[in-house]
PDB file of N, CA and C in Angstrom:
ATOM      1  N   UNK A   1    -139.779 -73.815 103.638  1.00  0.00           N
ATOM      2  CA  UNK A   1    -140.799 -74.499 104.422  1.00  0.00           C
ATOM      3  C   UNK A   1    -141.921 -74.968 103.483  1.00  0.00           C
ATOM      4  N   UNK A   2    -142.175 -75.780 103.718  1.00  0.00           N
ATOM      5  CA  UNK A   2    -143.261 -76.633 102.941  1.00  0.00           C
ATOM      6  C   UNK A   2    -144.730 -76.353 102.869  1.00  0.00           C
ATOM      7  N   UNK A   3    -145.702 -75.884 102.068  1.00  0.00           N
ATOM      8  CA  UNK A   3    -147.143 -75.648 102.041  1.00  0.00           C
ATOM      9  C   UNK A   3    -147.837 -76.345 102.921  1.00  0.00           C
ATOM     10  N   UNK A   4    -148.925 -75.741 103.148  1.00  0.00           N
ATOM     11  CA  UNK A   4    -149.736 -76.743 104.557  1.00  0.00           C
ATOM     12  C   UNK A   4    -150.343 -78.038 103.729  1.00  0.00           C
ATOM     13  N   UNK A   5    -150.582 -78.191 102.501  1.00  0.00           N
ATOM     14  CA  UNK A   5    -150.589 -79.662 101.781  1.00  0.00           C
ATOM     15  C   UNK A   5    -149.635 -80.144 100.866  1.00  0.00           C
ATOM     16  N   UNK A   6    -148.191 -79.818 100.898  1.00  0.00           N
ATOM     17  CA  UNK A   6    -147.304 -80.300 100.706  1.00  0.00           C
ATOM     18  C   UNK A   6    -146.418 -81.722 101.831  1.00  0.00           C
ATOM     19  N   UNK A   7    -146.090 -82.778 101.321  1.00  0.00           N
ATOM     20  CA  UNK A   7    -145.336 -83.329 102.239  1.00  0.00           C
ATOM     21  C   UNK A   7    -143.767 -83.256 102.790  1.00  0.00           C
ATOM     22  N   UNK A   8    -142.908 -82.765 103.641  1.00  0.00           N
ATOM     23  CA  UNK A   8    -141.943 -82.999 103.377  1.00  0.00           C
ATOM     24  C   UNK A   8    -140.656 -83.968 103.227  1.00  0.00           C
ATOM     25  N   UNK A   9    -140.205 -83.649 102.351  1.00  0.00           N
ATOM     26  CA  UNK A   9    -139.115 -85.230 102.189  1.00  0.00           C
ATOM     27  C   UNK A   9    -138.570 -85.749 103.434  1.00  0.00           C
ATOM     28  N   UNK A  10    -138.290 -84.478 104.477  1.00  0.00           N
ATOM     29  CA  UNK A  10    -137.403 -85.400 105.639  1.00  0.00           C
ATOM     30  C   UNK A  10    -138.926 -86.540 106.325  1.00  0.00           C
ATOM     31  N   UNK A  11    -139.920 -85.553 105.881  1.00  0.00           N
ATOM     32  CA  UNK A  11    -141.295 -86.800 106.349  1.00  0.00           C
ATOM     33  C   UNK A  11    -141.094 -88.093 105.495  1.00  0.00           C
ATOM     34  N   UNK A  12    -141.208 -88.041 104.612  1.00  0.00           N
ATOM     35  CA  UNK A  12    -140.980 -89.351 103.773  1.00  0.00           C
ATOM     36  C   UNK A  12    -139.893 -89.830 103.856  1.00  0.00           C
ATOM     37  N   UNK A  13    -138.384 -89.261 104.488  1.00  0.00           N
ATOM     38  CA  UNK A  13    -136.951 -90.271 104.842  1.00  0.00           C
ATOM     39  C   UNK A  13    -137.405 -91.036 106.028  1.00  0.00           C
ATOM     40  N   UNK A  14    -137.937 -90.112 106.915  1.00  0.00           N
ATOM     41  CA  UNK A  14    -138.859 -90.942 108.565  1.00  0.00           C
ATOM     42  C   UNK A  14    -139.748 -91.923 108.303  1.00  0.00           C
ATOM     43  N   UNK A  15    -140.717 -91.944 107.315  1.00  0.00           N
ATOM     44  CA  UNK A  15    -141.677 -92.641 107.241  1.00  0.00           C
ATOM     45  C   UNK A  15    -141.296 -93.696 106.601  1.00  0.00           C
ATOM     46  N   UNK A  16    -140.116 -94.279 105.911  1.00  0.00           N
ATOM     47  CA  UNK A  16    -139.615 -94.709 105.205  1.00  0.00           C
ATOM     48  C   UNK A  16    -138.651 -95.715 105.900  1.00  0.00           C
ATOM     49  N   UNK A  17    -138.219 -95.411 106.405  1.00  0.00           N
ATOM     50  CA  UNK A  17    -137.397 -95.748 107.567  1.00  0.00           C
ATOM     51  C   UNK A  17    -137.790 -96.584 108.540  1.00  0.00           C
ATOM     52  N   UNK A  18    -138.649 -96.032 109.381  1.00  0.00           N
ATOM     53  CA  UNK A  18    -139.473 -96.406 110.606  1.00  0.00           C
ATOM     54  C   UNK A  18    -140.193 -97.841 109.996  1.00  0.00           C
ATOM     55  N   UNK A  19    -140.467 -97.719 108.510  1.00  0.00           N
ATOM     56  CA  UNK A  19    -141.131 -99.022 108.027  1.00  0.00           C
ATOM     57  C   UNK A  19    -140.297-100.075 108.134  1.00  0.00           C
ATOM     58  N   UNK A  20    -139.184 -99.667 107.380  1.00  0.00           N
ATOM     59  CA  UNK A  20    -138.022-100.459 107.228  1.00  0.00           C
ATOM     60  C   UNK A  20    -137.695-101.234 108.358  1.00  0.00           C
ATOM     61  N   UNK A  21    -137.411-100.628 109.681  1.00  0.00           N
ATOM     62  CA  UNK A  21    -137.319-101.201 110.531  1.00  0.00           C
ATOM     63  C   UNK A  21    -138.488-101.755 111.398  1.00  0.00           C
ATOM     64  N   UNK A  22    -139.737-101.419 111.052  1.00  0.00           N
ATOM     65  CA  UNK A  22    -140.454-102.072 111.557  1.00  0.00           C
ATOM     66  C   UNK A  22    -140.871-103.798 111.025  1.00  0.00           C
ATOM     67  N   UNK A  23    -140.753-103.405 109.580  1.00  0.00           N
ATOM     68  CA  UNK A  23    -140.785-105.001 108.657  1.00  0.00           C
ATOM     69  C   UNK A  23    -139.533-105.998 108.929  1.00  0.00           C
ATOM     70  N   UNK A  24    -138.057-105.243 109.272  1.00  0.00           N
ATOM     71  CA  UNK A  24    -137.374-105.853 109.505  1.00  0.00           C
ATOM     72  C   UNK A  24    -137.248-106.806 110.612  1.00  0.00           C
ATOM     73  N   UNK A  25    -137.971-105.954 112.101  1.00  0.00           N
ATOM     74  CA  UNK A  25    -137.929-106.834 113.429  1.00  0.00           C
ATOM     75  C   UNK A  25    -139.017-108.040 113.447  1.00  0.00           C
ATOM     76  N   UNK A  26    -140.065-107.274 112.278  1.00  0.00           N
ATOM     77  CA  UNK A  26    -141.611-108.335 111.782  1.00  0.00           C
ATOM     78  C   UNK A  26    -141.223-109.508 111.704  1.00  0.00           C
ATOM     79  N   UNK A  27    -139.914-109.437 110.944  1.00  0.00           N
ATOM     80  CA  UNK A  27    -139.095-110.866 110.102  1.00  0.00           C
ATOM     81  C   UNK A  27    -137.949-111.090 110.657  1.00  0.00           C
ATOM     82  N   UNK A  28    -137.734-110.588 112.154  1.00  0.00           N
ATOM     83  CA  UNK A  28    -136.494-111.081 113.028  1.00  0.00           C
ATOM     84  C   UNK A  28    -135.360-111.312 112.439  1.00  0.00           C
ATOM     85  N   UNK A  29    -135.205-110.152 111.000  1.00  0.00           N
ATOM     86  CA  UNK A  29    -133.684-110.023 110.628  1.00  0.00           C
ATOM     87  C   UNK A  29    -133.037-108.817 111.470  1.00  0.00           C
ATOM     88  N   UNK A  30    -131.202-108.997 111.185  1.00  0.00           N
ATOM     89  CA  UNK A  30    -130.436-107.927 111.327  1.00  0.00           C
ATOM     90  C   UNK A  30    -130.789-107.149 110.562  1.00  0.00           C
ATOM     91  N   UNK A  31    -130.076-105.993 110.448  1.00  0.00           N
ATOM     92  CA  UNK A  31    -129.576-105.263 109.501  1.00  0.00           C
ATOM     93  C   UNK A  31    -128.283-105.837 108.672  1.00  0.00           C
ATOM     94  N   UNK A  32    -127.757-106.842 109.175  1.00  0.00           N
ATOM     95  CA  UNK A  32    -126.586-107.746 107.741  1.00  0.00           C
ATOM     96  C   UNK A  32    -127.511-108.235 107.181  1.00  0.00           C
ATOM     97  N   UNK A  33    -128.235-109.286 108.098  1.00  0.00           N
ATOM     98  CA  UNK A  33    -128.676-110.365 107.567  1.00  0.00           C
ATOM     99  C   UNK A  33    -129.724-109.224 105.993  1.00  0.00           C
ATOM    100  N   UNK A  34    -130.396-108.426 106.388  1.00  0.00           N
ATOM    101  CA  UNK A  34    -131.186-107.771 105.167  1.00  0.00           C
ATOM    102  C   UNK A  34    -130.444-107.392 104.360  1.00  0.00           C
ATOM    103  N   UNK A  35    -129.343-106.737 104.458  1.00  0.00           N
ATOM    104  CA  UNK A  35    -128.268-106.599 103.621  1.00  0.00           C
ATOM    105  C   UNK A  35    -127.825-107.612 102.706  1.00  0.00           C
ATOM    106  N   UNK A  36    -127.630-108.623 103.508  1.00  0.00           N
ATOM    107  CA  UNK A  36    -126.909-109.972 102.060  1.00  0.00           C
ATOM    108  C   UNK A  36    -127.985-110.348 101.174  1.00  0.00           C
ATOM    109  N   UNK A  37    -129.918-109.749 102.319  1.00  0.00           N
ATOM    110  CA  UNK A  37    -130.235-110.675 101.217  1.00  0.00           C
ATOM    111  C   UNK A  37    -130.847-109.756 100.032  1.00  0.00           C
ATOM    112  N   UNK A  38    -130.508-108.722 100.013  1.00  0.00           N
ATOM    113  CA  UNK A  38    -130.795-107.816  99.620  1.00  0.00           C
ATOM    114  C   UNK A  38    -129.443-106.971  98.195  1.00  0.00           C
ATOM    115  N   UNK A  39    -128.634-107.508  98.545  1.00  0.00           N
ATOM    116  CA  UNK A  39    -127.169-107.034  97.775  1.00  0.00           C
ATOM    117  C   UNK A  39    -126.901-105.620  98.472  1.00  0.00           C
ATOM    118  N   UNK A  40    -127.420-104.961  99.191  1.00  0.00           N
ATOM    119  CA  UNK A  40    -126.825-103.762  99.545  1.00  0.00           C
ATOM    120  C   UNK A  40    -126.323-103.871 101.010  1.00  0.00           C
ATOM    121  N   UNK A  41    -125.088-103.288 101.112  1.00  0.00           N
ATOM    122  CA  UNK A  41    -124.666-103.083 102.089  1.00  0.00           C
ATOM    123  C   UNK A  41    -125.160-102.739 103.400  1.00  0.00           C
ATOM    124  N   UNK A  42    -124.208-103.315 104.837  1.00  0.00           N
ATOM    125  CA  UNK A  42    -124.625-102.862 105.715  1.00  0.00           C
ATOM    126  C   UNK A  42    -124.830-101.437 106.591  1.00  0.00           C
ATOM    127  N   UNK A  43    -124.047-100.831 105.573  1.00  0.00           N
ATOM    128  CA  UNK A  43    -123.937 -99.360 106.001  1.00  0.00           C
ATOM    129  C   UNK A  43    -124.991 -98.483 105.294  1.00  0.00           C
ATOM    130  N   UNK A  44    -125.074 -99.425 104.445  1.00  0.00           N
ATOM    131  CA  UNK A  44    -126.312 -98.433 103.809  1.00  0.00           C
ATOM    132  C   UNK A  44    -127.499 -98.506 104.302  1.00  0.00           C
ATOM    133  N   UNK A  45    -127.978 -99.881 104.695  1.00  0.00           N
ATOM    134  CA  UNK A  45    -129.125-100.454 105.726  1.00  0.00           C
ATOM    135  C   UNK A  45    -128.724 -99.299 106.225  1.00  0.00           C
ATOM    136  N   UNK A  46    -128.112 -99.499 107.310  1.00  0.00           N
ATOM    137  CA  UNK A  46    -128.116 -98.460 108.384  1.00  0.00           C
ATOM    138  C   UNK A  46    -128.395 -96.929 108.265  1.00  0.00           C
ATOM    139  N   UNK A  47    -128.094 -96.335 107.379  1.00  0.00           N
ATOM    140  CA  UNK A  47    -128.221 -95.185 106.563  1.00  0.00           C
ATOM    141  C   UNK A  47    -129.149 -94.914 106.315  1.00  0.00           C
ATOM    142  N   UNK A  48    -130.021 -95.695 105.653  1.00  0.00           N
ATOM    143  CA  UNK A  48    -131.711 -95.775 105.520  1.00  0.00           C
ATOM    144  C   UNK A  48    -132.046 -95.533 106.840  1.00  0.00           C
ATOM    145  N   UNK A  49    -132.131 -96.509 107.483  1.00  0.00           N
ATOM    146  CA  UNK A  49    -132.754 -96.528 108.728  1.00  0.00           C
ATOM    147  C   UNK A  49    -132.888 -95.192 109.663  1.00  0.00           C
ATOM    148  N   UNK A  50    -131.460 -94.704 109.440  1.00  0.00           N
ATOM    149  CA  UNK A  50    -130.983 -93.486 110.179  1.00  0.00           C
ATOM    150  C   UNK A  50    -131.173 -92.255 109.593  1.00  0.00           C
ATOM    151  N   UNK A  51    -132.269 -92.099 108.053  1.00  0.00           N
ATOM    152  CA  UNK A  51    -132.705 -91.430 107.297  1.00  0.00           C
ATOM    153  C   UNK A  51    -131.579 -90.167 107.153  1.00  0.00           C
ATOM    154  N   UNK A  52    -130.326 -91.137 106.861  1.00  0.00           N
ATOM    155  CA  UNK A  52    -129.298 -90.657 106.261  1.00  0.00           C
ATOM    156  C   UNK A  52    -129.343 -90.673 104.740  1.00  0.00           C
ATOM    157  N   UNK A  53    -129.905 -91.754 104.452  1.00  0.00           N
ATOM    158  CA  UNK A  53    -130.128 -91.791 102.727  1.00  0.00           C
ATOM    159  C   UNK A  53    -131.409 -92.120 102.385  1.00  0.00           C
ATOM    160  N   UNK A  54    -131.305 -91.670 101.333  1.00  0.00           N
ATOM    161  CA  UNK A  54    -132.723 -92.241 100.631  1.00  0.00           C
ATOM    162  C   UNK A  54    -132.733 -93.146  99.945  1.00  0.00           C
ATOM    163  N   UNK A  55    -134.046 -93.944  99.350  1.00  0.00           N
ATOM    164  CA  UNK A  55    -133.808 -94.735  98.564  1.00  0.00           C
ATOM    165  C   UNK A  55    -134.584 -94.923  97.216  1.00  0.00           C
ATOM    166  N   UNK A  56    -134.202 -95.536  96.211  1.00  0.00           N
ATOM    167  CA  UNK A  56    -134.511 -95.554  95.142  1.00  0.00           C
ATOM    168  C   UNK A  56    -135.477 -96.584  94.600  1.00  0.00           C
ATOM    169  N   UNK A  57    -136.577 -96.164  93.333  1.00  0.00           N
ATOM    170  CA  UNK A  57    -137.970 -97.365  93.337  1.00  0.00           C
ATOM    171  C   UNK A  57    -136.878 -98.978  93.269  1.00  0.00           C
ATOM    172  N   UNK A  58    -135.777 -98.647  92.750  1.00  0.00           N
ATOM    173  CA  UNK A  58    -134.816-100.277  92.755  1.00  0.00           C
ATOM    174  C   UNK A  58    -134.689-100.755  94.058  1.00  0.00           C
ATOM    175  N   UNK A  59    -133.982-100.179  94.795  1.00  0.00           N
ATOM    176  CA  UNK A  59    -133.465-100.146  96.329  1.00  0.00           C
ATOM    177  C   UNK A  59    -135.214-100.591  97.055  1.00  0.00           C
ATOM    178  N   UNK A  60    -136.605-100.125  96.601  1.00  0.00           N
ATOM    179  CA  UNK A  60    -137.229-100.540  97.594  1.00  0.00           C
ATOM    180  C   UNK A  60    -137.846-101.921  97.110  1.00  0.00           C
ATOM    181  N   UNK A  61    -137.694-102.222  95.771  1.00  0.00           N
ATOM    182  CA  UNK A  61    -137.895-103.557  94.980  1.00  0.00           C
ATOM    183  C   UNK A  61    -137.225-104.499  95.692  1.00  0.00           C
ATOM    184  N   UNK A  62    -135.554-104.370  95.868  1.00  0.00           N
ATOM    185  CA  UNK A  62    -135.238-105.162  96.380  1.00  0.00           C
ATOM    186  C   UNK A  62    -135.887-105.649  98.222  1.00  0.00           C
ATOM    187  N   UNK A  63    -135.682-104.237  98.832  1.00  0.00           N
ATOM    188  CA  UNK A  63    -136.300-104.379 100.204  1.00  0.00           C
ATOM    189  C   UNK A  63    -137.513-105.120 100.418  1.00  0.00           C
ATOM    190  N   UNK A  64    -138.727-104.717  99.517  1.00  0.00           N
ATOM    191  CA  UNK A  64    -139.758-105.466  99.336  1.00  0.00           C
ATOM    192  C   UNK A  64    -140.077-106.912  99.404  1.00  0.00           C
ATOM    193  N   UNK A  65    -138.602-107.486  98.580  1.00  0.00           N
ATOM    194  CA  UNK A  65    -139.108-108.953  98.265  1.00  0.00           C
ATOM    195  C   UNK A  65    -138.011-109.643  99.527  1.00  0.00           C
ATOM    196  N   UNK A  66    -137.107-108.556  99.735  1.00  0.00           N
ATOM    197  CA  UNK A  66    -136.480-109.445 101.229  1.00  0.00           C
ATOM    198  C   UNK A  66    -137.047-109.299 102.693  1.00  0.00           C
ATOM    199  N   UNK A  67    -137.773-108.511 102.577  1.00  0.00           N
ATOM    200  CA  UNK A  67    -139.137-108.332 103.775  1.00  0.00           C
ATOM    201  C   UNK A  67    -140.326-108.699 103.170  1.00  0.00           C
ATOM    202  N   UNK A  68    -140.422-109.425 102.553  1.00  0.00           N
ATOM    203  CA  UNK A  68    -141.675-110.152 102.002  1.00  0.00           C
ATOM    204  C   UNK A  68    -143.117-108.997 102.196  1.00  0.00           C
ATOM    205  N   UNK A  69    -142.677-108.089 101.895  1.00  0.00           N
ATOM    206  CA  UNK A  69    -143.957-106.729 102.232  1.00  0.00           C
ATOM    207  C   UNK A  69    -144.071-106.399 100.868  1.00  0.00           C
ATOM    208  N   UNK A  70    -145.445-105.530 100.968  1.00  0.00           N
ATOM    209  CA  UNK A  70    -145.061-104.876  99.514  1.00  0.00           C
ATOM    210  C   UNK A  70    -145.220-103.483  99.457  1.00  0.00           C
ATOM    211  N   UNK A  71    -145.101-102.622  98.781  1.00  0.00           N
ATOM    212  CA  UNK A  71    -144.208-101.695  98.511  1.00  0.00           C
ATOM    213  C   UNK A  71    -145.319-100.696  99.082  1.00  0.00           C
ATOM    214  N   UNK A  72    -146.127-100.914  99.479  1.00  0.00           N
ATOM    215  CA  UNK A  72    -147.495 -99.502  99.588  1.00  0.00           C
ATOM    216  C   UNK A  72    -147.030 -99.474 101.306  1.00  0.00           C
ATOM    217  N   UNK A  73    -146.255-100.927 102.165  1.00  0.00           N
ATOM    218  CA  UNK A  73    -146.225-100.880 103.321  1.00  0.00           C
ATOM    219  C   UNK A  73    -145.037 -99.738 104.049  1.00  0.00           C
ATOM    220  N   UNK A  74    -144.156 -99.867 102.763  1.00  0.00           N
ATOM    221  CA  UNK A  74    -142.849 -98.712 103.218  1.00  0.00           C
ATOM    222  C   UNK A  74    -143.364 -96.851 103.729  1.00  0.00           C
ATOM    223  N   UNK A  75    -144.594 -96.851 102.704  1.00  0.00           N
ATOM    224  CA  UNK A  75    -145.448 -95.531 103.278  1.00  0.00           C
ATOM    225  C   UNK A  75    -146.526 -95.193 104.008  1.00  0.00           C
ATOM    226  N   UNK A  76    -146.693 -96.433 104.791  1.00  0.00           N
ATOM    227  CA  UNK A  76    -147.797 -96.315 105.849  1.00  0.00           C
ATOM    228  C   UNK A  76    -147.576 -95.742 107.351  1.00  0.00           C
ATOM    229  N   UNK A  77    -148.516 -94.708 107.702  1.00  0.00           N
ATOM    230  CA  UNK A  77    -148.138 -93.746 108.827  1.00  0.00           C
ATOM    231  C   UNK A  77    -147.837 -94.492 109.743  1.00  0.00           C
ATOM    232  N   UNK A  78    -147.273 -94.321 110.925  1.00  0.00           N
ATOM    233  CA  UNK A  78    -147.066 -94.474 112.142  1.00  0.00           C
ATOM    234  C   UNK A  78    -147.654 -95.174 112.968  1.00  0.00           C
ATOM    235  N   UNK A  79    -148.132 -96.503 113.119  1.00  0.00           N
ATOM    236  CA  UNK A  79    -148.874 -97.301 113.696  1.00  0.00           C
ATOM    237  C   UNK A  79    -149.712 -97.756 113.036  1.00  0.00           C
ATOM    238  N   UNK A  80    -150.039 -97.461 111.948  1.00  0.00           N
ATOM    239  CA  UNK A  80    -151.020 -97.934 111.113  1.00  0.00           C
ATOM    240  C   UNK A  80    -150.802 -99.752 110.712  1.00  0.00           C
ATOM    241  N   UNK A  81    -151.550-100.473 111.248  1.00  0.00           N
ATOM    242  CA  UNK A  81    -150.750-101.863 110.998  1.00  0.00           C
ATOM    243  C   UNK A  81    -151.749-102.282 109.199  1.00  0.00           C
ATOM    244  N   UNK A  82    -151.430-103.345 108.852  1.00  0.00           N
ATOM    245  CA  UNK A  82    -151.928-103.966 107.875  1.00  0.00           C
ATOM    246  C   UNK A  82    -153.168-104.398 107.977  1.00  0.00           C
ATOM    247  N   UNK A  83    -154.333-105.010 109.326  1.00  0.00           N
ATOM    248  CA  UNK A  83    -154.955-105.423 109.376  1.00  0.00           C
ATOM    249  C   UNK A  83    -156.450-103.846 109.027  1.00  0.00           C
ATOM    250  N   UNK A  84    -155.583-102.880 109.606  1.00  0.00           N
ATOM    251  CA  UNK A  84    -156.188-101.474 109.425  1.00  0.00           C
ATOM    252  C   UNK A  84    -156.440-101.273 107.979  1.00  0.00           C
ATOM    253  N   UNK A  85    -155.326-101.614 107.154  1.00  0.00           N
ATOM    254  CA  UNK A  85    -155.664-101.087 105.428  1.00  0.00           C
ATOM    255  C   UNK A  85    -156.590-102.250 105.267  1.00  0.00           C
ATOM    256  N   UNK A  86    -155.855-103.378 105.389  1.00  0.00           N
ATOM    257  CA  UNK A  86    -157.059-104.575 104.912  1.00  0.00           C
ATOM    258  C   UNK A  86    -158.422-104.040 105.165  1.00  0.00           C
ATOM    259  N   UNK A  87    -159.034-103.770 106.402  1.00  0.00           N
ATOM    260  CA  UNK A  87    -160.064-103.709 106.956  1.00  0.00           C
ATOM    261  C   UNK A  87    -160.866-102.443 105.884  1.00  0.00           C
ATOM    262  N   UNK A  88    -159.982-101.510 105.775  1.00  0.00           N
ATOM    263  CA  UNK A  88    -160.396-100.304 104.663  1.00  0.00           C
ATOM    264  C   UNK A  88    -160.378-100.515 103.639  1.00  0.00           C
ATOM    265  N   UNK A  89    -159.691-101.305 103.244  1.00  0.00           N
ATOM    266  CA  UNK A  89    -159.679-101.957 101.489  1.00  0.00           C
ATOM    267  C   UNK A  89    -160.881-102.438 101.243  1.00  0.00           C
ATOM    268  N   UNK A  90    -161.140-103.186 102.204  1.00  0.00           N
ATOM    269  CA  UNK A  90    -162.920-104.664 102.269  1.00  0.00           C
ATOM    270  C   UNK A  90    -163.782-103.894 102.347  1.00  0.00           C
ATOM    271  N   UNK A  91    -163.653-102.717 103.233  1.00  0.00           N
ATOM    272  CA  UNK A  91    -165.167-101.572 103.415  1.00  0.00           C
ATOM    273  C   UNK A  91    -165.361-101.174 101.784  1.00  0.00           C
ATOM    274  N   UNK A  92    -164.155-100.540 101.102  1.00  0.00           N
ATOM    275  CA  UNK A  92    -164.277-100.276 100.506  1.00  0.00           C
ATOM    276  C   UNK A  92    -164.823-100.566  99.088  1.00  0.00           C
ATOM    277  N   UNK A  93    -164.163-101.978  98.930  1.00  0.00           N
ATOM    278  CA  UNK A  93    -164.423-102.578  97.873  1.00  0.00           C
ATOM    279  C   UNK A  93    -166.410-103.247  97.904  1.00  0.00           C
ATOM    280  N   UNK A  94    -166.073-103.293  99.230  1.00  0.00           N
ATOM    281  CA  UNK A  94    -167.919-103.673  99.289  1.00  0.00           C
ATOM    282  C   UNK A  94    -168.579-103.070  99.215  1.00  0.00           C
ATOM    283  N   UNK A  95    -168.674-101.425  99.857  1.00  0.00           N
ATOM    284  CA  UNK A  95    -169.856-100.337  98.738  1.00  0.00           C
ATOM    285  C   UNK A  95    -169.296-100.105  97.716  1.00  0.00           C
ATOM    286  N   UNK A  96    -167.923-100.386  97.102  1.00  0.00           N
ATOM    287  CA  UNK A  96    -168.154-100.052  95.766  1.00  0.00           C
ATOM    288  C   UNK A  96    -168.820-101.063  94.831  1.00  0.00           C
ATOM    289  N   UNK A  97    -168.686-102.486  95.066  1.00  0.00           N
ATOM    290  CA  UNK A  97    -169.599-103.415  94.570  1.00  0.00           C
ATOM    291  C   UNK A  97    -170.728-102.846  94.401  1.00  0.00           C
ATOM    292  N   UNK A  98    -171.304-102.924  96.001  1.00  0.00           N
ATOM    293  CA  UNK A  98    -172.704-102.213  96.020  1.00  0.00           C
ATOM    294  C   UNK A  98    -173.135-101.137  94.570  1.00  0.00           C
ATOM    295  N   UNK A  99    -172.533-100.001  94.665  1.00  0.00           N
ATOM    296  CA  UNK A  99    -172.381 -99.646  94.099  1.00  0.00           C
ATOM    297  C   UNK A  99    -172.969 -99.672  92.281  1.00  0.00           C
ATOM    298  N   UNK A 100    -171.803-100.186  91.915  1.00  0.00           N
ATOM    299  CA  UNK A 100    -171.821-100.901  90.707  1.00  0.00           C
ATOM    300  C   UNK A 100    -173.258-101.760  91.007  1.00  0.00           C
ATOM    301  N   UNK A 101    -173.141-102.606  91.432  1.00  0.00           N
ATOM    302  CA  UNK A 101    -174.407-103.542  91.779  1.00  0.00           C
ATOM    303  C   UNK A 101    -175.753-102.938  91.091  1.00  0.00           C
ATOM    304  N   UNK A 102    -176.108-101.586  92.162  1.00  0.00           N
ATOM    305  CA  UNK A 102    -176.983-100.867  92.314  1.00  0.00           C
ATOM    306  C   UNK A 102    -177.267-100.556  90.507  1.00  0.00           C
ATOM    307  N   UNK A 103    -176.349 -99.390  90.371  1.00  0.00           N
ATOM    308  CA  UNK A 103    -175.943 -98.992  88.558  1.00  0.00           C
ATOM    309  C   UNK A 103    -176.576-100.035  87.731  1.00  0.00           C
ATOM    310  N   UNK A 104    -175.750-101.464  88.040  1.00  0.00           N
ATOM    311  CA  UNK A 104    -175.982-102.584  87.075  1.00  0.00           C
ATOM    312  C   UNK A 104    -177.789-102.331  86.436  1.00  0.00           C
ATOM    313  N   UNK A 105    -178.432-102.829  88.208  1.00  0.00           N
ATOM    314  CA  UNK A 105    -179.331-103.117  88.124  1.00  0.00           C
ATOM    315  C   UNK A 105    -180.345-101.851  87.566  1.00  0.00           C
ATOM    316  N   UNK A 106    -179.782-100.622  88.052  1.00  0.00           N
ATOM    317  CA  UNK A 106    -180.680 -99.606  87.385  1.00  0.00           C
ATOM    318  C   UNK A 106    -180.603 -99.838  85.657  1.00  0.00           C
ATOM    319  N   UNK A 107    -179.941 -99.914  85.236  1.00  0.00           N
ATOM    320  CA  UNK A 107    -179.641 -99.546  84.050  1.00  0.00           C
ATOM    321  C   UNK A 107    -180.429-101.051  83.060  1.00  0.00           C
ATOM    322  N   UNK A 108    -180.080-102.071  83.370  1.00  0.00           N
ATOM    323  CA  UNK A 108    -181.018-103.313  82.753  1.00  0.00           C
ATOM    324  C   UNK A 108    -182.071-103.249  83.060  1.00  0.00           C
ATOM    325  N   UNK A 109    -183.121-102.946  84.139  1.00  0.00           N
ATOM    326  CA  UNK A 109    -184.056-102.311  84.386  1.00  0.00           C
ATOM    327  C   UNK A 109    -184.532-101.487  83.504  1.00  0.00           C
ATOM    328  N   UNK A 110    -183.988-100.538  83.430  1.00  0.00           N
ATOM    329  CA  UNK A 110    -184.325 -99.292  82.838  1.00  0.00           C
ATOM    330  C   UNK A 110    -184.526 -97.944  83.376  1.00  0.00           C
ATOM    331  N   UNK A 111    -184.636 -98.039  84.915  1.00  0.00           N
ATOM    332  CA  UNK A 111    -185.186 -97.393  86.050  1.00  0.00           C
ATOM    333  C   UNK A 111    -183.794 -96.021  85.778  1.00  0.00           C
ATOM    334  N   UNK A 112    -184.406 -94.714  85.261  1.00  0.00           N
ATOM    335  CA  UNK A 112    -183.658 -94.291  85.060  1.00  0.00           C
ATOM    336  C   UNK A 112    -183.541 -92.719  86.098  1.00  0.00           C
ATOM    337  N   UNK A 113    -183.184 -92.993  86.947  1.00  0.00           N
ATOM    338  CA  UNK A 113    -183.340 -91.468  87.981  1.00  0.00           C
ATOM    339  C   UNK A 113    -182.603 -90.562  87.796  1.00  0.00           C
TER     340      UNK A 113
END
């Protein structure tokens, strides 16, 4: 059993998965159709999906560029859509500007607290 801040892998075959098929219906493919365009088989699609297999940083390279997603989207929790990270990315990056900003200006100043 897994530490209370450990993750477990069958969490990451689910979470992994659930993406998969969520990017897939995003982009109104099959599971062939991702397959051909992808070089891997349809059984293996399926396998993934059915967090029968796992997959490899190659295997999600390819998935990536045939779901036009990128690769941080295969591990995002459970409803979490894109507009949610975006929105946290922008908070973020704007007090960290701030931030820096602030620093900049202390420091050419001289204003040293």
């Amino acid at each position: 059993m897994a530490k209370k801040n450990e993750i477990d892998e069958k969490y990451i075959f689910k979470l992994i998965s659930s993406n998969i098929k969520r990017l897939r219906a995003l982009n109104n493919m099959s599971q062939l159709t991702l397959a051909l365009s992808t070089g891997l088989t349809h059984n293996f699609i399926n396998d993934i999906e059915n967090c029968k297999k796992g997959v490899s940083a190659k295997t999600l390279a390819k998935l990536s560029m045939a779901l036009n997603a990128e690769p941080y989207q295969f591990f995002l929790p459970d409803g979490m859509a894109n507009n949610e990270i975006i929105s946290y990315v922008k908070d973020f990056n704007d007090s960290l500007q701030k931030v820096v900003s602030d620093l900049t200006h202390q420091y050419l100043s001289g204003d040293k607290k």
